[in-house]
PDB file of N, CA and C in Angstrom:
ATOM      1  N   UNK A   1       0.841  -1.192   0.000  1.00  0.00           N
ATOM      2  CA  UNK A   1       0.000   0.000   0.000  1.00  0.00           C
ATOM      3  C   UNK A   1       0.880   1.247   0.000  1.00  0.00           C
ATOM      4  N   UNK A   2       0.415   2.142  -0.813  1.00  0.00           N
ATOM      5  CA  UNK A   2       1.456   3.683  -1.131  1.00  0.00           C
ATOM      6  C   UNK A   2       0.890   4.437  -0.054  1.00  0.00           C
ATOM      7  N   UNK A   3       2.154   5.006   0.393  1.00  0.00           N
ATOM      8  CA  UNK A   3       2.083   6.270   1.978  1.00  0.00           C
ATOM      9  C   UNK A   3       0.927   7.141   1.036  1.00  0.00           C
ATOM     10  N   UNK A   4       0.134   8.108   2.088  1.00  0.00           N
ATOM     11  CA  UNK A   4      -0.570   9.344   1.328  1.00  0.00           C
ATOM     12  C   UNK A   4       0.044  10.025   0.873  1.00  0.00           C
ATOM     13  N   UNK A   5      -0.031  11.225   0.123  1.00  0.00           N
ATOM     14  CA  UNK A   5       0.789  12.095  -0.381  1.00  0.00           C
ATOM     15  C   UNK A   5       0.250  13.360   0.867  1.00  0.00           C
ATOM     16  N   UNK A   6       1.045  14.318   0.181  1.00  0.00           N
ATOM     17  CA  UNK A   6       0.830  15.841   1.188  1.00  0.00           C
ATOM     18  C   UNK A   6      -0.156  16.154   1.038  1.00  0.00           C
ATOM     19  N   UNK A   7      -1.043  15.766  -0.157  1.00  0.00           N
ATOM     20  CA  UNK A   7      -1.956  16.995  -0.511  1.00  0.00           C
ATOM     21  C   UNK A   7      -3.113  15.741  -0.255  1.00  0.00           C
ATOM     22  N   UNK A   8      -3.113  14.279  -0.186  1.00  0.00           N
ATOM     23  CA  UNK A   8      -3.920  13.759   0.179  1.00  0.00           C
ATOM     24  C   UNK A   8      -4.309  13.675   2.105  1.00  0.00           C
ATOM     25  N   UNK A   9      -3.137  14.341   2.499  1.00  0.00           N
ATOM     26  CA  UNK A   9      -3.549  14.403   4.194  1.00  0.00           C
ATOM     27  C   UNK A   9      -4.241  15.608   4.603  1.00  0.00           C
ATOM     28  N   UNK A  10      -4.362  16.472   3.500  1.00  0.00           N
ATOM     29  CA  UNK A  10      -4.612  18.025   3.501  1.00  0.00           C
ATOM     30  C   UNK A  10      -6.314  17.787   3.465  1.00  0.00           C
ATOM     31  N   UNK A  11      -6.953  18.380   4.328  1.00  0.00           N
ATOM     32  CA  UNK A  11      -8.187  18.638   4.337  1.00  0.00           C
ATOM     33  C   UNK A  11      -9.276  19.746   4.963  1.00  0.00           C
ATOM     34  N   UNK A  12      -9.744  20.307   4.054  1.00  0.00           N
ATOM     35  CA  UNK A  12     -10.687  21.644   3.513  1.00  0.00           C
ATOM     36  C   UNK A  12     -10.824  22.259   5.089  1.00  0.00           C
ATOM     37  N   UNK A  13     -10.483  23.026   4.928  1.00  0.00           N
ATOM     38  CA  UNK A  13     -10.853  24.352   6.521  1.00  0.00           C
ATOM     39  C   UNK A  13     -11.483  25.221   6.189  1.00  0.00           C
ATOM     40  N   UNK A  14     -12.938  25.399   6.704  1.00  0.00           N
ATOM     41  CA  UNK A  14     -13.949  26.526   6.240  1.00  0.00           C
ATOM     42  C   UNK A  14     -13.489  27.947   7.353  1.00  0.00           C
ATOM     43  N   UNK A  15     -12.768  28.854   6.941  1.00  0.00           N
ATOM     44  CA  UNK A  15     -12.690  29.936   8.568  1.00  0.00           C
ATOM     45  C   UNK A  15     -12.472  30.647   7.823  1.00  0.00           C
ATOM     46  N   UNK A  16     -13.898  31.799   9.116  1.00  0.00           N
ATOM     47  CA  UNK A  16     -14.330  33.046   9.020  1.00  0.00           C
ATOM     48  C   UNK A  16     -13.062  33.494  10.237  1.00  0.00           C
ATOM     49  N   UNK A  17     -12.546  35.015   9.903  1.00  0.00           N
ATOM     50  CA  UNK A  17     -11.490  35.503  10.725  1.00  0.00           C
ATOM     51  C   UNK A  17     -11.533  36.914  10.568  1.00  0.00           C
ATOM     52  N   UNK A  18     -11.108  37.826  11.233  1.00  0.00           N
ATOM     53  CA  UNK A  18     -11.154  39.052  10.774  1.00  0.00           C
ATOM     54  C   UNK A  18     -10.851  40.109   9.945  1.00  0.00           C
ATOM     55  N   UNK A  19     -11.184  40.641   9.477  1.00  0.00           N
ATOM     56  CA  UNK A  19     -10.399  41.659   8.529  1.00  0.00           C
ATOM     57  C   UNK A  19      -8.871  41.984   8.514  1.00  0.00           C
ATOM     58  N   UNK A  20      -8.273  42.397   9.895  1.00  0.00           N
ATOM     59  CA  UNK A  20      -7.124  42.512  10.382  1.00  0.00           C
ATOM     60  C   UNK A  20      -6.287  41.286  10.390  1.00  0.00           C
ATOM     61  N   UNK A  21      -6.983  40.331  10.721  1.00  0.00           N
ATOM     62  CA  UNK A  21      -6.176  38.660  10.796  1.00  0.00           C
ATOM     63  C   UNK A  21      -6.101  38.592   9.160  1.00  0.00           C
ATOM     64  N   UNK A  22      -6.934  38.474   8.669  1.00  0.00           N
ATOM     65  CA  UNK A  22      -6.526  38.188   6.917  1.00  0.00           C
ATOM     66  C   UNK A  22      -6.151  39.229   6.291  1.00  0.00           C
ATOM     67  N   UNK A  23      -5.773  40.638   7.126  1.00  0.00           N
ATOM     68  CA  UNK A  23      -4.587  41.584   6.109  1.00  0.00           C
ATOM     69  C   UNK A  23      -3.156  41.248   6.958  1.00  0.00           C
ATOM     70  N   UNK A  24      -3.093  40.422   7.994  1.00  0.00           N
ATOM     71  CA  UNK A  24      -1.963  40.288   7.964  1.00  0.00           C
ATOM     72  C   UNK A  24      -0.865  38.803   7.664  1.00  0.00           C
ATOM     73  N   UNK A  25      -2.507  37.962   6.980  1.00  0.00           N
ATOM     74  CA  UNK A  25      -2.037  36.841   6.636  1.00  0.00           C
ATOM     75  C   UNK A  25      -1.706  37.224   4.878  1.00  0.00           C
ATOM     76  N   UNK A  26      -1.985  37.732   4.555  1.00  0.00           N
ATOM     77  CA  UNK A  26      -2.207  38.556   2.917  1.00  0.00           C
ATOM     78  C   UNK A  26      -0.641  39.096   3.136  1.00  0.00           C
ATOM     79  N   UNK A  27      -0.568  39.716   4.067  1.00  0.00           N
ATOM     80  CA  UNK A  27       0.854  40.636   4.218  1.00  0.00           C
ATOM     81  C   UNK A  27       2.237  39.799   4.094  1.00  0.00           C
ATOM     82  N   UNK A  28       2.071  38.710   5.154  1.00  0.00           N
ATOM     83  CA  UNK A  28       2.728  37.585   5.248  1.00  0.00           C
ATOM     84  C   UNK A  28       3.245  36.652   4.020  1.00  0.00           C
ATOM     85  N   UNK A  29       1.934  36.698   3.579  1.00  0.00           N
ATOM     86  CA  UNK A  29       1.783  35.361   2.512  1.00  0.00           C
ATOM     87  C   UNK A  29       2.665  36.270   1.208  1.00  0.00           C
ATOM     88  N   UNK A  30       2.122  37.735   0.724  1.00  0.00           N
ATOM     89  CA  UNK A  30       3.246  38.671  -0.104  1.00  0.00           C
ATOM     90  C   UNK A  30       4.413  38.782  -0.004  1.00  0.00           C
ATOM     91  N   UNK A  31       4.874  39.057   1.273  1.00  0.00           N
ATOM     92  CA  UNK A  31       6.493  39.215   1.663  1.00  0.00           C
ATOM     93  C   UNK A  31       7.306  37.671   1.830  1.00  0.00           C
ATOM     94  N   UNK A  32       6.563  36.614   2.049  1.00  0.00           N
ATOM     95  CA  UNK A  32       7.327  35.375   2.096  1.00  0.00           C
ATOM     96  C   UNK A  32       6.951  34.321   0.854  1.00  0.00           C
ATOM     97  N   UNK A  33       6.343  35.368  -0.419  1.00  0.00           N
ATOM     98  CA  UNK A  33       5.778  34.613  -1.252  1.00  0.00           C
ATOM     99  C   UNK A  33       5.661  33.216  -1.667  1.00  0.00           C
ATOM    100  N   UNK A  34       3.963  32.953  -0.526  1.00  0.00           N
ATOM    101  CA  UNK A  34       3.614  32.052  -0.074  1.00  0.00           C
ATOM    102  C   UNK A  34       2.702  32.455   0.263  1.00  0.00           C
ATOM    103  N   UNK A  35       1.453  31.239   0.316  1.00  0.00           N
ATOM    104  CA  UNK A  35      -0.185  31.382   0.424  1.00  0.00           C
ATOM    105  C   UNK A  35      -0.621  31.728   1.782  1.00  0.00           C
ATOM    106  N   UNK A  36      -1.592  32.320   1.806  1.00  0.00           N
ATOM    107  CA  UNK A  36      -2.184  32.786   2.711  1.00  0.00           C
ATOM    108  C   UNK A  36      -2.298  31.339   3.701  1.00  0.00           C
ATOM    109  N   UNK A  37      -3.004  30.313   3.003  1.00  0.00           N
ATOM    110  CA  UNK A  37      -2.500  29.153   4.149  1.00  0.00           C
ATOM    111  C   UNK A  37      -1.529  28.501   4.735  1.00  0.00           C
ATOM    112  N   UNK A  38      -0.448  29.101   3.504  1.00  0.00           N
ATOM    113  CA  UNK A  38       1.041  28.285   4.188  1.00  0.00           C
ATOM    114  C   UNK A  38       1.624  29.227   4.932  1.00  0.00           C
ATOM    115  N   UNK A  39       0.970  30.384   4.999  1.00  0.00           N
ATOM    116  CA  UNK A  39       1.468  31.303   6.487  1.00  0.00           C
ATOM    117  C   UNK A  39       0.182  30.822   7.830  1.00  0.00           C
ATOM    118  N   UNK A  40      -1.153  30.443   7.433  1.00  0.00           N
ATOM    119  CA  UNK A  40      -1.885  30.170   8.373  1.00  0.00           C
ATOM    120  C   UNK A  40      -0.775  28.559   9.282  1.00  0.00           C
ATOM    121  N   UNK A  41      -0.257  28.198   8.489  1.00  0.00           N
ATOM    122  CA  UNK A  41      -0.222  26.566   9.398  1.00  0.00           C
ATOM    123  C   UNK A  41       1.271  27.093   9.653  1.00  0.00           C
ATOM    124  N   UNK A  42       1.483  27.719   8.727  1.00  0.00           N
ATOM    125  CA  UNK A  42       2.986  27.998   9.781  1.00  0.00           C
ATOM    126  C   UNK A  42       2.964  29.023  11.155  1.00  0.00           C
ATOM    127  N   UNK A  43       2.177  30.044  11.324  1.00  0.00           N
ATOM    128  CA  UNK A  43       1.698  30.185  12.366  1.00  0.00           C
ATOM    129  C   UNK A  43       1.158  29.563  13.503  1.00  0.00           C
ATOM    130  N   UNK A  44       0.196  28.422  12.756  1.00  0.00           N
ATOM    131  CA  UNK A  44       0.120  27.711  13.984  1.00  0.00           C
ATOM    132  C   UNK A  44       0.859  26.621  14.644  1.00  0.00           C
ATOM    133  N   UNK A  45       1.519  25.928  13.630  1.00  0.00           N
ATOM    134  CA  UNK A  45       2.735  25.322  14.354  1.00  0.00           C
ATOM    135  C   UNK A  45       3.823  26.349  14.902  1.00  0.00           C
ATOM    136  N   UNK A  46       4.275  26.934  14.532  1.00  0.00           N
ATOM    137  CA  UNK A  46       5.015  28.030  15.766  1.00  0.00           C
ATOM    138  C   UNK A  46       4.394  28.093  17.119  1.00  0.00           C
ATOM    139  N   UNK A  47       3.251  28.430  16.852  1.00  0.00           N
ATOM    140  CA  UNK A  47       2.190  28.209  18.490  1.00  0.00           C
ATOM    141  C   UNK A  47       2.707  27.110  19.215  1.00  0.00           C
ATOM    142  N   UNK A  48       2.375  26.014  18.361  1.00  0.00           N
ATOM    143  CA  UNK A  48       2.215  24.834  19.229  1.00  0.00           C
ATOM    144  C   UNK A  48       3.449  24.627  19.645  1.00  0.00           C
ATOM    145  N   UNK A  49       4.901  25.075  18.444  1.00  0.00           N
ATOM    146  CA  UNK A  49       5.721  24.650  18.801  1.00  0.00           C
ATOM    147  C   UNK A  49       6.062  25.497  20.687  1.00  0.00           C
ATOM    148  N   UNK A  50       5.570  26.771  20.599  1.00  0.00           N
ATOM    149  CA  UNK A  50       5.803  27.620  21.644  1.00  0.00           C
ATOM    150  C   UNK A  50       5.290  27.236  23.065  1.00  0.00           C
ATOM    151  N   UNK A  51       4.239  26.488  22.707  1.00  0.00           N
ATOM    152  CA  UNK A  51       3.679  25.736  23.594  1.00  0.00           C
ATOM    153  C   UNK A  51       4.348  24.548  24.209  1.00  0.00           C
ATOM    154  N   UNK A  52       5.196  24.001  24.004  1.00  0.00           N
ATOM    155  CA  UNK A  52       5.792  23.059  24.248  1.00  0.00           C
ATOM    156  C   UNK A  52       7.453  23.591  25.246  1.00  0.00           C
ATOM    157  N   UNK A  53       7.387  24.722  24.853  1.00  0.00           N
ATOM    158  CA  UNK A  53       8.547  25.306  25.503  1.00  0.00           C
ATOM    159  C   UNK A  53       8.739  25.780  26.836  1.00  0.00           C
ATOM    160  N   UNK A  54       9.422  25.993  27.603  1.00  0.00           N
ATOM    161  CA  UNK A  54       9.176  26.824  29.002  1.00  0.00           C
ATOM    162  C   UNK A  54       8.649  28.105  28.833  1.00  0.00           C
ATOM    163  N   UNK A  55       9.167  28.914  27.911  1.00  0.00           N
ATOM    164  CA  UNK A  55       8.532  30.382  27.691  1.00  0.00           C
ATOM    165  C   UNK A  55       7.160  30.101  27.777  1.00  0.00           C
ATOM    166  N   UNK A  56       6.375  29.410  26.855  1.00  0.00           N
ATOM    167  CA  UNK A  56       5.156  29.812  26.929  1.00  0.00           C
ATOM    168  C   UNK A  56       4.267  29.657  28.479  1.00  0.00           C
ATOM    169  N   UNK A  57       4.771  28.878  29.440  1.00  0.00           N
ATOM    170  CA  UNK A  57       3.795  28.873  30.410  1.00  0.00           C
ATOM    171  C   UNK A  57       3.475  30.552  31.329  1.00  0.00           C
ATOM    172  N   UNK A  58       5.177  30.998  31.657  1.00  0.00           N
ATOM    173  CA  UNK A  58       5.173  32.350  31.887  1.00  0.00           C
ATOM    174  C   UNK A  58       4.131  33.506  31.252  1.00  0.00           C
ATOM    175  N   UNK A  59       4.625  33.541  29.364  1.00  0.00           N
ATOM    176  CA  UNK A  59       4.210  34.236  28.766  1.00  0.00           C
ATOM    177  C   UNK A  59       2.751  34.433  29.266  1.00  0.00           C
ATOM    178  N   UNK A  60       1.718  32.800  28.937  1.00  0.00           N
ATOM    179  CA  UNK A  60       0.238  32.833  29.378  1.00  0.00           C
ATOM    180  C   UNK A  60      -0.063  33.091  30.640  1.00  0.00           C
ATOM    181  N   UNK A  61       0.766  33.201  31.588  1.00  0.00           N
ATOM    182  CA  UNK A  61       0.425  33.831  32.974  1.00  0.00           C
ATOM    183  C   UNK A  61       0.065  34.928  32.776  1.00  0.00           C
ATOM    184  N   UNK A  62       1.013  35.908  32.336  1.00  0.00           N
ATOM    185  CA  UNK A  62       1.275  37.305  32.544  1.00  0.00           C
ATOM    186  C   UNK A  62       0.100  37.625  31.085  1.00  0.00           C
ATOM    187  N   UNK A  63       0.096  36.669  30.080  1.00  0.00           N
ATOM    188  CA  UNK A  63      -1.496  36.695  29.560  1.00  0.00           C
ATOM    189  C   UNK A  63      -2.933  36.862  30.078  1.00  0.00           C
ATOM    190  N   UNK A  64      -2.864  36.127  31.145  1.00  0.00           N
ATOM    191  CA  UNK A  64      -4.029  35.784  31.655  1.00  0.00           C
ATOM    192  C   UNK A  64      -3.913  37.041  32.999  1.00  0.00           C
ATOM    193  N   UNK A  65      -2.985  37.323  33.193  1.00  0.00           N
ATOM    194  CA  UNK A  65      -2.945  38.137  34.915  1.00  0.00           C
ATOM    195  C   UNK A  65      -3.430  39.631  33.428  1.00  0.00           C
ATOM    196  N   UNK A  66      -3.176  39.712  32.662  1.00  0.00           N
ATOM    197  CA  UNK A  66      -3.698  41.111  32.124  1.00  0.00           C
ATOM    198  C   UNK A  66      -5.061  41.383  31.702  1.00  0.00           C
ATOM    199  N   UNK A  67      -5.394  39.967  31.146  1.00  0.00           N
ATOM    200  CA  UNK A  67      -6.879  39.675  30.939  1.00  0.00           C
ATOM    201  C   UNK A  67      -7.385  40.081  31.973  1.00  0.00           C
ATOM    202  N   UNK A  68      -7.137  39.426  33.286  1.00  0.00           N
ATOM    203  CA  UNK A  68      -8.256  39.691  34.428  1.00  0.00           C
ATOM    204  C   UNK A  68      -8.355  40.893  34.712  1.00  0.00           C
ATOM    205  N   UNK A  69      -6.676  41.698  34.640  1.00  0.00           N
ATOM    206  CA  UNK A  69      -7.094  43.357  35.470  1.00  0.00           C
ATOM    207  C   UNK A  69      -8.147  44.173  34.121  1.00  0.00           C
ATOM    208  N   UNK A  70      -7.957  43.480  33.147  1.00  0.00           N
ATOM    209  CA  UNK A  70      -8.784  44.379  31.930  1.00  0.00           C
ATOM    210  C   UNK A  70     -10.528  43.850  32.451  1.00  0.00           C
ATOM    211  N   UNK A  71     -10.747  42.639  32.325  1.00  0.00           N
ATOM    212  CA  UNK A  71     -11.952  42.660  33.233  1.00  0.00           C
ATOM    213  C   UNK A  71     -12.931  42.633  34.651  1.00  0.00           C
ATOM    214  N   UNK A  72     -11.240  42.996  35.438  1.00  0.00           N
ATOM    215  CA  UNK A  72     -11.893  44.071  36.533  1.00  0.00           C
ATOM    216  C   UNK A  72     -12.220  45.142  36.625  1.00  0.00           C
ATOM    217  N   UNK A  73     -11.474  45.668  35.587  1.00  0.00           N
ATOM    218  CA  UNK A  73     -11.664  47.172  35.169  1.00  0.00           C
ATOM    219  C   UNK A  73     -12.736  47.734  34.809  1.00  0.00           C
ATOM    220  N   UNK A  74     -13.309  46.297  33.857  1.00  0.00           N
ATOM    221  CA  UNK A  74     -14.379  46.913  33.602  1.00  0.00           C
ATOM    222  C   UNK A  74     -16.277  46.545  34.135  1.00  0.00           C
ATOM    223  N   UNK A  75     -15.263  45.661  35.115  1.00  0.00           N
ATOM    224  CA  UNK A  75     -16.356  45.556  36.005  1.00  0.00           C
ATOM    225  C   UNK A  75     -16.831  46.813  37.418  1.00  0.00           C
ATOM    226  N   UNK A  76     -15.667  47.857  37.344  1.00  0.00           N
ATOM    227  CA  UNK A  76     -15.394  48.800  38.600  1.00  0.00           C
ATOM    228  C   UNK A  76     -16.370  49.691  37.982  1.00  0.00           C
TER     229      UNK A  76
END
């Protein structure tokens, strides 16, 4: 039996995103001429890869400790 190919493991992603998120995947995808999706998955493996690292647990602290004072704030 033949391995899949790349484009046979590849499957259809319907996403709605924002204006700002898809001018800066457009931006991306121009300057590293490369598709708007091959900057979407390379973004997100960077994530994940970041996720796996010590930095990221810190980083999402001091994520999350800013979130909350923003919605205490606006609970005062």
């Amino acid at each position: 039996m033949l391995a899949a190919s790349h484009e046979d493991s590849m499957k259809p992603l319907n996403l709605r995103a924002p204006q700002d998120v898809r001018d800066h995947l457009q931006s991306w995808a121009e300057r590293n001429c490369t598709s708007m999706t091959a900057e979407l998955i390379r973004s997100i493996r960077e994530r994940a890869e970041r996720e796996k690292t010590a930095e990221y647990k810190p980083f999402m602290a001091a994520l999350n400790a800013e979130r909350e004072e923003r919605e205490k704030a606006v609970q005062r």
